[in-house]
Protein backbone atom coordinates (compact mmCIF):
# COMPACT_ATOMS: atom_id res chain seq x y z
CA UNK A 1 -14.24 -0.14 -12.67
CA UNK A 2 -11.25 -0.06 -10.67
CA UNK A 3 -10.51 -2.46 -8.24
CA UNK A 4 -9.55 -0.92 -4.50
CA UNK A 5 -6.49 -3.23 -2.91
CA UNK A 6 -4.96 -2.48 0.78
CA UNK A 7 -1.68 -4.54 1.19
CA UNK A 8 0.81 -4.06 3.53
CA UNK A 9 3.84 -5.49 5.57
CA UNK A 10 2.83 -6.76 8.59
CA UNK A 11 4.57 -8.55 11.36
CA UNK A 12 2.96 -11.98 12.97
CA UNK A 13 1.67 -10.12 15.39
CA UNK A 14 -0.66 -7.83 13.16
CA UNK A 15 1.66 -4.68 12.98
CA UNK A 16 2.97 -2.43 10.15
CA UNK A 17 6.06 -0.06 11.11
CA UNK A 18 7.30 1.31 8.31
CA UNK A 19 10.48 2.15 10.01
CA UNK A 20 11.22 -0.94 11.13
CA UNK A 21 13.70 -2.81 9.59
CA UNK A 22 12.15 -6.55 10.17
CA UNK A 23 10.06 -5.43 6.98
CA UNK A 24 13.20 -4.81 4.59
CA UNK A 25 12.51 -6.74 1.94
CA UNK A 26 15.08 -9.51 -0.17
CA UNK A 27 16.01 -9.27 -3.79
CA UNK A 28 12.90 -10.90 -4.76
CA UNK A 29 10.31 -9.19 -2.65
CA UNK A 30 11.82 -5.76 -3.70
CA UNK A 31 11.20 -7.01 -7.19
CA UNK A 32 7.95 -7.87 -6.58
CA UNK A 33 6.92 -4.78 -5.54
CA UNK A 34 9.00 -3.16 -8.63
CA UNK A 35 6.27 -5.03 -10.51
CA UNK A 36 3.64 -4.19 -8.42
CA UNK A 37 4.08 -0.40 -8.82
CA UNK A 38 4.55 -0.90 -12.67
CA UNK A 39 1.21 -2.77 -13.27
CA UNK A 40 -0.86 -0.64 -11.32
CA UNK A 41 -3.18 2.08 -12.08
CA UNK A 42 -2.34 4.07 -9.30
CA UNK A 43 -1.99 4.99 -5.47
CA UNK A 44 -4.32 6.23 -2.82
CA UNK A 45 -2.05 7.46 0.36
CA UNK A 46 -3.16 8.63 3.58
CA UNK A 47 -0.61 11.50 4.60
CA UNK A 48 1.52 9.80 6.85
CA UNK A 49 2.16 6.87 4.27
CA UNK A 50 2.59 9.48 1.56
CA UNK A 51 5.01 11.44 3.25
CA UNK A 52 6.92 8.24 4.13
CA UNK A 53 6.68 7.12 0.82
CA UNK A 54 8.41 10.61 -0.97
CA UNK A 55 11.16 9.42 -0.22
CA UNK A 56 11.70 8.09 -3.86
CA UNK A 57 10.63 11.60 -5.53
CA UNK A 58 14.08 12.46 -4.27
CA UNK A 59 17.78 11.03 -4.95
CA UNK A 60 18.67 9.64 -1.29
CA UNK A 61 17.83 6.04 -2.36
CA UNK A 62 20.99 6.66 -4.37
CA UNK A 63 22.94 6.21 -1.58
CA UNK A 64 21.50 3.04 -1.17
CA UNK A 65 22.79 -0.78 -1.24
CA UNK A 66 24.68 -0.48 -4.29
CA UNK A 67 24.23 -4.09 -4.68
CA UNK A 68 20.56 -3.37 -5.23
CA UNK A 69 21.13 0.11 -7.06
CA UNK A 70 19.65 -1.19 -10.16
CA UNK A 71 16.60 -2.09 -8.61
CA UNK A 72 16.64 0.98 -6.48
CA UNK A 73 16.71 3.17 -9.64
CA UNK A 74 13.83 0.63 -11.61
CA UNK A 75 11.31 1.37 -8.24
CA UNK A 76 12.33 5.36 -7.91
CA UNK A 77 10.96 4.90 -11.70
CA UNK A 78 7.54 3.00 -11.21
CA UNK A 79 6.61 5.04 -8.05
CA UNK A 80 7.46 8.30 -9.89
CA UNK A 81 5.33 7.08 -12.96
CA UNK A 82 2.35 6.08 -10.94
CA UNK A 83 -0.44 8.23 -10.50
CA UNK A 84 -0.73 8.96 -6.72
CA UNK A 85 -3.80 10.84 -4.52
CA UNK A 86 -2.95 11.80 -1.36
CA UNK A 87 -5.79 11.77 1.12
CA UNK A 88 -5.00 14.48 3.93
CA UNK A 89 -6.59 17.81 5.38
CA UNK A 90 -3.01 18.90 6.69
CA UNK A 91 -1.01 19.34 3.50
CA UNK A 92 -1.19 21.99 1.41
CA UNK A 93 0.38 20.24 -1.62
CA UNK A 94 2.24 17.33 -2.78
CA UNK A 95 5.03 16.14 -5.31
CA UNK A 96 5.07 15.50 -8.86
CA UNK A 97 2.62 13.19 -10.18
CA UNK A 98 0.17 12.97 -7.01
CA UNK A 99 -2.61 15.33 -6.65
CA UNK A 100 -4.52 16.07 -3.12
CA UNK A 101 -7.73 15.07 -2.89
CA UNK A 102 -8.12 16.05 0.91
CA UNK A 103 -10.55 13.74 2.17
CA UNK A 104 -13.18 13.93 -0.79
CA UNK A 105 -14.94 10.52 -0.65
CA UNK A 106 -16.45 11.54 -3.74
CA UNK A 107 -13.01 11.64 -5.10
CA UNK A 108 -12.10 8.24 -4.20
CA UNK A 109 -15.65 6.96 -5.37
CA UNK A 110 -15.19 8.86 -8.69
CA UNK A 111 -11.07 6.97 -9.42
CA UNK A 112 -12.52 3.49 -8.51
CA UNK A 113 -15.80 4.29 -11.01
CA UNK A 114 -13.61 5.79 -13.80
CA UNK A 115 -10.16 3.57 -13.68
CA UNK A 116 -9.64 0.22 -14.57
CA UNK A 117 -7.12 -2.03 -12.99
CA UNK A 118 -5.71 -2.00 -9.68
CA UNK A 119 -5.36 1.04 -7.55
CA UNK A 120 -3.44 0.55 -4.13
CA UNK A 121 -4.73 2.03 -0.69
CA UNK A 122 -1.69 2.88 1.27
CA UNK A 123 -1.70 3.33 5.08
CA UNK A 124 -4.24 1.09 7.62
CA UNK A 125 -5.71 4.54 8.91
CA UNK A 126 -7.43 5.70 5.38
CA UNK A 127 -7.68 1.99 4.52
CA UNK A 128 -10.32 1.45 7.68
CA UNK A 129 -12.01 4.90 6.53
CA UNK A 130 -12.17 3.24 3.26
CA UNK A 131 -13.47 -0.20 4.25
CA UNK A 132 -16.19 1.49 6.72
CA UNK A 133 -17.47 3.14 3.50
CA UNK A 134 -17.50 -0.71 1.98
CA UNK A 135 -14.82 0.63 -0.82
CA UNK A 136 -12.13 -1.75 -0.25
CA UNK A 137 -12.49 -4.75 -2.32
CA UNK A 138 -9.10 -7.09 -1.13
CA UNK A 139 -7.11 -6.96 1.78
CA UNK A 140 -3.06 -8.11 0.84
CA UNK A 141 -0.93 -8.72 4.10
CA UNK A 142 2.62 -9.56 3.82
CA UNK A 143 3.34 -11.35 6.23
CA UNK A 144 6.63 -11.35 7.82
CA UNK A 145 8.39 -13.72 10.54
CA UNK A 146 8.70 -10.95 13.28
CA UNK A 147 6.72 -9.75 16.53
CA UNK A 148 7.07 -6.53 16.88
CA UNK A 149 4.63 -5.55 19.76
CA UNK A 150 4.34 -2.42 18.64
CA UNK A 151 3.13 0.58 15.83
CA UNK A 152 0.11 0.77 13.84
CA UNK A 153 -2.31 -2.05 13.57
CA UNK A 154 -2.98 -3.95 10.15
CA UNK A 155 -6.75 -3.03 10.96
CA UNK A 156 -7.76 -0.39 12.29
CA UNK A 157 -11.27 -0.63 14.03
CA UNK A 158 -14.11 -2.89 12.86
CA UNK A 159 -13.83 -4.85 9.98
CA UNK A 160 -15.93 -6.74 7.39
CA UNK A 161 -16.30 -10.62 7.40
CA UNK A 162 -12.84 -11.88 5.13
CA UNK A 163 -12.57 -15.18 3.14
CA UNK A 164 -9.11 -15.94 2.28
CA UNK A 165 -9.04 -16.54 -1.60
CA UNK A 166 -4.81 -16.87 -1.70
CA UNK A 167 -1.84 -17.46 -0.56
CA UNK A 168 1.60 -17.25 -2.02
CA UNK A 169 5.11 -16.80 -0.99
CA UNK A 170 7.66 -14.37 -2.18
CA UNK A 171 11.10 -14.38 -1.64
CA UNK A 172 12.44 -16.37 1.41
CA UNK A 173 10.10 -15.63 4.58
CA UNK A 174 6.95 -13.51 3.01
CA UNK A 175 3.81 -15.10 2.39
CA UNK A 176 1.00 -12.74 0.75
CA UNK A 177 -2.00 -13.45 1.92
CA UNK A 178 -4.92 -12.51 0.00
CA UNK A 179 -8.32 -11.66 1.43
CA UNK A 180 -11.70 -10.15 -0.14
CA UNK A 181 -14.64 -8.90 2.28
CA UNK A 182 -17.92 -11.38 2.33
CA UNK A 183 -20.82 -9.36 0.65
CA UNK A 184 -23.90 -10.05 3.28
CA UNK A 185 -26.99 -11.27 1.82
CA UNK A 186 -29.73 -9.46 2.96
C-alpha cells in the first residue's frame, strides 16, 4: 500500500504561492527535490498545481539559470518520468505521462491500495479533499523564512489532530517539517 504525502512550500505565515519568488529554492533544496521526484511512485495534482507544474513537459526551463542547467535538465527528467494523475472536472486532457482521473475518489483509493512507495498530493485544495476523506497519511511543510500575507493557505478547512514525527533542514533557510494525522481511538 502506497503511502499518501502532501508537502509543500510554505511561508511562516502558513502560505504557499507558487509564483512567488521567496519559495525559489538553493542548490541544495532544488536537489532535494530532484531526489524527491526520482524516488517516488508518483503524483496526484489538483488542476491548478498541475497546470503550474507543466511547465517542465516543455523546454522553457532551458532558458533557465545556466548555472543550474544541469540540474534543471536532471528535474525536467524525474518529473517527466513520474507517473502523474491529475484531479480536475475542467480539463479535458493532460500531457505525457499523467492521466485524468477527474475527481474519482475511487481512483485515488484504488493508486494508494495498488502502489507501493510514496505518492505525492500536490496542491492544498485536493490535499484538504483528500484529508476530509482521512486519505492523507503525512503532511511535509517547507518552511521558508518569509511572510507573505497572502495566496493559498497550507490547510485548507478543518484538519485532523497532527503529531510532529520530524524535522530536518535543507539547504540554508528550509526546515521540513514532518507531520502524520493522530488516528482517534474510539
Amino acid at each position: 500500500m502506497a503511502k499518501l504525502v502532501f508537502g509543500m512550500n510554505t511561508s511562516l505565515d502558513g502560505y504557499v504561492d507558487h509564483d512567488d519568488e521567496a519559495f525559489a529554492p538553493d542548490p541544495v533544496m532544488f536537489k532535494y527535490f530532484i531526489e524527491q521526484t526520482r524516488r517516488t511512485a508518483g503524483s496526484i495534482y489538483g488542476r491548478g498545481l498541475y497546470e503550474v507544474m507543466r511547465y517542465w513537459d516543455g523546454n522553457d526551463w532551458e532558458q533557465g539559470d545556466s548555472a543550474m542547467g544541469g540540474d534543471l535538465r536532471a528535474f525536467a527528467e524525474a518529473w517527466r518520468a513520474m507517473p502523474k494523475w491529475v484531479v480536475s472536472r475542467s480539463l479535458e486532457s493532460v500531457g505525457p505521462n499523467a492521466t485524468l482521473i477527474g475527481d474519482d475518489v475511487d481512483a485515488v483509493r484504488k493508486l494508494k491500495a495498488d502502489l507501493v512507495g510514496e505518492i505525492e498530493v500536490g496542491g492544498p485544495k485536493l490535499a484538504a479533499s483528500l484529508t476530509r476523506l482521512g486519505l492523507i497519511d503525512e503532511y511535509q511543510l517547507f518552511l521558508h523564512p518569509v511572510v507573505l500575507g497572502h495566496g493559498r493557505p497550507f490547510f485548507v478547512g478543518p484538519q485532523p489532530r497532527l503529531r510532529l514525527v520530524a524535522s530536518d533542514r535543507i539547504g540554508e533557510d528550509v526546515i521540513r517539517l514532518t507531520y502524520v494525522p493522530v488516528k482517534s481511538e474510539c
